[in-house]
N, C-alpha and C. Protein backbone atom coordinates (compact mmCIF):
# COMPACT_ATOMS: atom_id res chain seq x y z
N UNK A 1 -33.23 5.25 7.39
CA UNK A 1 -33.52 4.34 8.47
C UNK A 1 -32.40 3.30 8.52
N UNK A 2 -32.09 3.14 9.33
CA UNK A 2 -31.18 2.19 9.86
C UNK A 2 -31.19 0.72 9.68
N UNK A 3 -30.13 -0.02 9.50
CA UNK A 3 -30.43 -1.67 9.06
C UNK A 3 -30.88 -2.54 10.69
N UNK A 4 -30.46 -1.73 11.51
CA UNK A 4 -31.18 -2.44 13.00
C UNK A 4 -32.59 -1.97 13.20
N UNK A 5 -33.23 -0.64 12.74
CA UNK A 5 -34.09 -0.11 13.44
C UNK A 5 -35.00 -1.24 12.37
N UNK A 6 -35.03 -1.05 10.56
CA UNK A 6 -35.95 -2.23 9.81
C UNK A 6 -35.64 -3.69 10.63
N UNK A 7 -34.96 -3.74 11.43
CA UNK A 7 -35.02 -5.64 11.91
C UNK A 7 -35.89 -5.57 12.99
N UNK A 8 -35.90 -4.76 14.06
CA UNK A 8 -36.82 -4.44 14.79
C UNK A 8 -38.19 -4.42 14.40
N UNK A 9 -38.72 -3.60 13.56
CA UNK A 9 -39.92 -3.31 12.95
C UNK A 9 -40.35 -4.83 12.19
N UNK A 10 -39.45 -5.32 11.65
CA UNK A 10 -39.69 -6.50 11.14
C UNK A 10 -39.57 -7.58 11.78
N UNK A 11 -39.68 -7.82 13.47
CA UNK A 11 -39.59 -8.57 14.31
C UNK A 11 -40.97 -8.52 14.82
N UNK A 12 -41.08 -6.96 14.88
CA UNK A 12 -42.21 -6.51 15.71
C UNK A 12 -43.44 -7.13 14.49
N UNK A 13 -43.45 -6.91 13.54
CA UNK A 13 -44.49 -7.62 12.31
C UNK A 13 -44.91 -8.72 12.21
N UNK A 14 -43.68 -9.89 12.72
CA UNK A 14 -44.11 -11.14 12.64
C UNK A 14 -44.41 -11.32 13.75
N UNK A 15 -44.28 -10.88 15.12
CA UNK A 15 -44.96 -11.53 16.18
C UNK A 15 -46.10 -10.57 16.11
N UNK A 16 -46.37 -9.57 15.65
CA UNK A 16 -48.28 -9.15 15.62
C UNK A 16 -48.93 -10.49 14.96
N UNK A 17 -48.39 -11.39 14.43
CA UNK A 17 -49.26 -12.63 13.65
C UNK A 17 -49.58 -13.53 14.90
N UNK A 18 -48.85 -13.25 16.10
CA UNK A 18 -49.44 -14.55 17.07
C UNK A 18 -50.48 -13.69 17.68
N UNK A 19 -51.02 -12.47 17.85
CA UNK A 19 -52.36 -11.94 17.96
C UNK A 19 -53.57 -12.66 17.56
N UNK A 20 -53.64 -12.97 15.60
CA UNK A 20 -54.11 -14.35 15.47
C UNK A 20 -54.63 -15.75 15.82
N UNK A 21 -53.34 -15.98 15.99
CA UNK A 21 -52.52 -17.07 16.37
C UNK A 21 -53.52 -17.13 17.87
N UNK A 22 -53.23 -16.49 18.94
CA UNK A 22 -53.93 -16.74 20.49
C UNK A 22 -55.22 -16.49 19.70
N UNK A 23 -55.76 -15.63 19.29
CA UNK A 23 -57.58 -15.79 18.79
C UNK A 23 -57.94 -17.30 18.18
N UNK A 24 -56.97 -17.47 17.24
CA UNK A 24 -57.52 -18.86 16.41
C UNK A 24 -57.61 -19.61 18.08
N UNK A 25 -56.87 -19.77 18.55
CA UNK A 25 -56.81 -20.87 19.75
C UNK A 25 -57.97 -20.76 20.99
N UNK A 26 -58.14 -19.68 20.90
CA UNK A 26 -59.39 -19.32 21.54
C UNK A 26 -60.48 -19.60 21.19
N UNK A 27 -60.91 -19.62 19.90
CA UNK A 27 -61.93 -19.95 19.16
C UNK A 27 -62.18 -21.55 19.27
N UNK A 28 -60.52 -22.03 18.48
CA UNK A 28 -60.34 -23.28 18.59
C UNK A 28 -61.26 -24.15 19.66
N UNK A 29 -60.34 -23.86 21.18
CA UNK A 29 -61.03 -24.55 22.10
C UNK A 29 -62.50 -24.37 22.41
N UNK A 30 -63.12 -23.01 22.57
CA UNK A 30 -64.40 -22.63 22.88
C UNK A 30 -65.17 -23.38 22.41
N UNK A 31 -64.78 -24.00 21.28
CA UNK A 31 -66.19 -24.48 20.08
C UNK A 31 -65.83 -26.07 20.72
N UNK A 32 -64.51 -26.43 20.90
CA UNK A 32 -64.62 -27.61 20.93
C UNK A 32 -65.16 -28.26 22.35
N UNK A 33 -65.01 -26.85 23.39
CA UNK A 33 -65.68 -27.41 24.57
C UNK A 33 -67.01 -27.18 24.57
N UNK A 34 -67.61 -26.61 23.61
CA UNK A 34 -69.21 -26.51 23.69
C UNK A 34 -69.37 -27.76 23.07
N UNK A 35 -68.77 -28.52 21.84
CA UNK A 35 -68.74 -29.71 21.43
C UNK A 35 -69.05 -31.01 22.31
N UNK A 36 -68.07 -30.47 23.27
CA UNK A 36 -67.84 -31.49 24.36
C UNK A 36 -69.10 -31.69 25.24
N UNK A 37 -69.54 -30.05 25.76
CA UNK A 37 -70.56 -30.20 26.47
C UNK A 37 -72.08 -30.56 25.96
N UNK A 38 -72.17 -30.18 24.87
CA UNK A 38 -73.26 -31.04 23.70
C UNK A 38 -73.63 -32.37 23.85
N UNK A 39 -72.34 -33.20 23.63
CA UNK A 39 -72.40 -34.69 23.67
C UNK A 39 -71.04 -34.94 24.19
N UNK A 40 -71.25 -35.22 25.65
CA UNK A 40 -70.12 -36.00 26.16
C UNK A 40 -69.81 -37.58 25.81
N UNK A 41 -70.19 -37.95 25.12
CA UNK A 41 -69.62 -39.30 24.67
C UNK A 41 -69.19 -39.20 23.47
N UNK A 42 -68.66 -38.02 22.53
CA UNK A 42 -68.15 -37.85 21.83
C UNK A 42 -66.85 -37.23 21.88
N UNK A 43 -66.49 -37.15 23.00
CA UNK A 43 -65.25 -36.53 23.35
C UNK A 43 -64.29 -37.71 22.85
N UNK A 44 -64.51 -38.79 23.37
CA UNK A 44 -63.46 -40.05 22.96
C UNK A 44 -62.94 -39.46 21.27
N UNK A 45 -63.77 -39.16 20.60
CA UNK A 45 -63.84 -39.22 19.16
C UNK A 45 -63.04 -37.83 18.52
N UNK A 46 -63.32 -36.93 19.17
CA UNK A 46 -63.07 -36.14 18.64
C UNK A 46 -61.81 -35.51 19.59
N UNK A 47 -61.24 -35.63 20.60
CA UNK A 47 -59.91 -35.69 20.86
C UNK A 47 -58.74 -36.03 19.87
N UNK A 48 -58.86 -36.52 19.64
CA UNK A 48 -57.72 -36.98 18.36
C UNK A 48 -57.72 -35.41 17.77
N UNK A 49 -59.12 -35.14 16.69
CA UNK A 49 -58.66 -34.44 16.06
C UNK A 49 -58.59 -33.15 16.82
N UNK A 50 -59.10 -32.79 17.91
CA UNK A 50 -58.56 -31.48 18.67
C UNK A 50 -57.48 -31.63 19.04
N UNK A 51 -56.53 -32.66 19.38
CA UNK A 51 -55.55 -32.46 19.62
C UNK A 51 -54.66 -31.95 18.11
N UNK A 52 -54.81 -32.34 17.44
CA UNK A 52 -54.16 -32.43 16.18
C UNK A 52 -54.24 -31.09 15.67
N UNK A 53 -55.41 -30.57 15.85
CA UNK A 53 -55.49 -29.12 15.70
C UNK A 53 -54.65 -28.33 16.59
N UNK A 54 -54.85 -28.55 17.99
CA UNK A 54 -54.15 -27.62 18.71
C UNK A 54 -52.59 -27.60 18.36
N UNK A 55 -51.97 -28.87 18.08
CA UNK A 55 -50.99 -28.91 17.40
C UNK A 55 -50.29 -28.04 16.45
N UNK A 56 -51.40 -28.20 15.46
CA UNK A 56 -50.99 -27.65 13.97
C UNK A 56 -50.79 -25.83 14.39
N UNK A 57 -51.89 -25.47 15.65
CA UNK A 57 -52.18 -24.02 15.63
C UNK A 57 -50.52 -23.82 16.13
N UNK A 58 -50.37 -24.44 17.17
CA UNK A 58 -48.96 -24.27 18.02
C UNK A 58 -47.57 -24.40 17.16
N UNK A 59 -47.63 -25.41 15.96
CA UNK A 59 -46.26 -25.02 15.35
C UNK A 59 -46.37 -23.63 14.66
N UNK A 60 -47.41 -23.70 13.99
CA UNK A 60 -47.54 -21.77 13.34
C UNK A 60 -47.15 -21.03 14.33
N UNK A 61 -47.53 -20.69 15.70
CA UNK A 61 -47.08 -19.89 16.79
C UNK A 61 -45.71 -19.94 17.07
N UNK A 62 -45.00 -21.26 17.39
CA UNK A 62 -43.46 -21.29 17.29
C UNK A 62 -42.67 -21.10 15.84
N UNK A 63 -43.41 -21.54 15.00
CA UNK A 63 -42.27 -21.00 13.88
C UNK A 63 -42.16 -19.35 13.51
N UNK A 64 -43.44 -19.22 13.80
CA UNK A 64 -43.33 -17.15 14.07
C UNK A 64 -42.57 -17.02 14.95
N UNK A 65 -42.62 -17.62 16.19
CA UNK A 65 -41.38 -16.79 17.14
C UNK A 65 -39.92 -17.22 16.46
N UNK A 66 -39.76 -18.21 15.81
CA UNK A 66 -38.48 -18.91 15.53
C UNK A 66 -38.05 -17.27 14.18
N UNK A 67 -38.90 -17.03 13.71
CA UNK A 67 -38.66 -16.24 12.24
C UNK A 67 -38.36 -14.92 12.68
N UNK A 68 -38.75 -14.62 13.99
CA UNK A 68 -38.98 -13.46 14.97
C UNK A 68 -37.52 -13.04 15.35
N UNK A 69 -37.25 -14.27 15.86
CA UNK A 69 -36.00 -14.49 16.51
C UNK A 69 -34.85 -14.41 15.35
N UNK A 70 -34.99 -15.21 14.24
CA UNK A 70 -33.99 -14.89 13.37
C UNK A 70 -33.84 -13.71 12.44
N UNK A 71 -34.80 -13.17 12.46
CA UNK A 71 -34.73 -11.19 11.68
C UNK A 71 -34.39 -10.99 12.63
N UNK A 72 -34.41 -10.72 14.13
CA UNK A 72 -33.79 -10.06 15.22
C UNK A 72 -32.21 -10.35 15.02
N UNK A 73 -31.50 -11.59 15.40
CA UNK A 73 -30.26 -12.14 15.68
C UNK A 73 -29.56 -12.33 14.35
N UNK A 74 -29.63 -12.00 13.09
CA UNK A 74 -29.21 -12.44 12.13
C UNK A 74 -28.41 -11.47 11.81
């Protein structure tokens, strides 16, 4: 096997992890908008930490494409 065809395959590996990655975020929000719709005066409160989450999910998603990108171009 070829040293391009393993960079490929090993490109293709780390972006199957944002498959994950969109589920966690899916989950993420779902729960937090049933949260929301539960008790709307708790949204003030708990914004912070949904944002902070959505955050944290989104650098994991870009640093996979970043790792993606560098087994590809390297």
């Amino acid at each position: 096997m070829s040293t391009e065809a393993v960079r490929f395959i090993s490109a293709a590996i780390a972006i199957f992890a944002l498959y994950g990655i969109g589920t966690s975020m899916g989950n993420y929000f779902s729960n937090w908008t049933s949260a929301v719709a539960r008790n709307p005066e708790a949204n003030e409160k708990i914004k912070t930490f949904g944002m902070i989450g959505f955050v944290a999910i989104e650098f994991i998603a870009l640093m996979t494409f970043v790792v993606a990108v560098l087994i590809l171009f390297k």
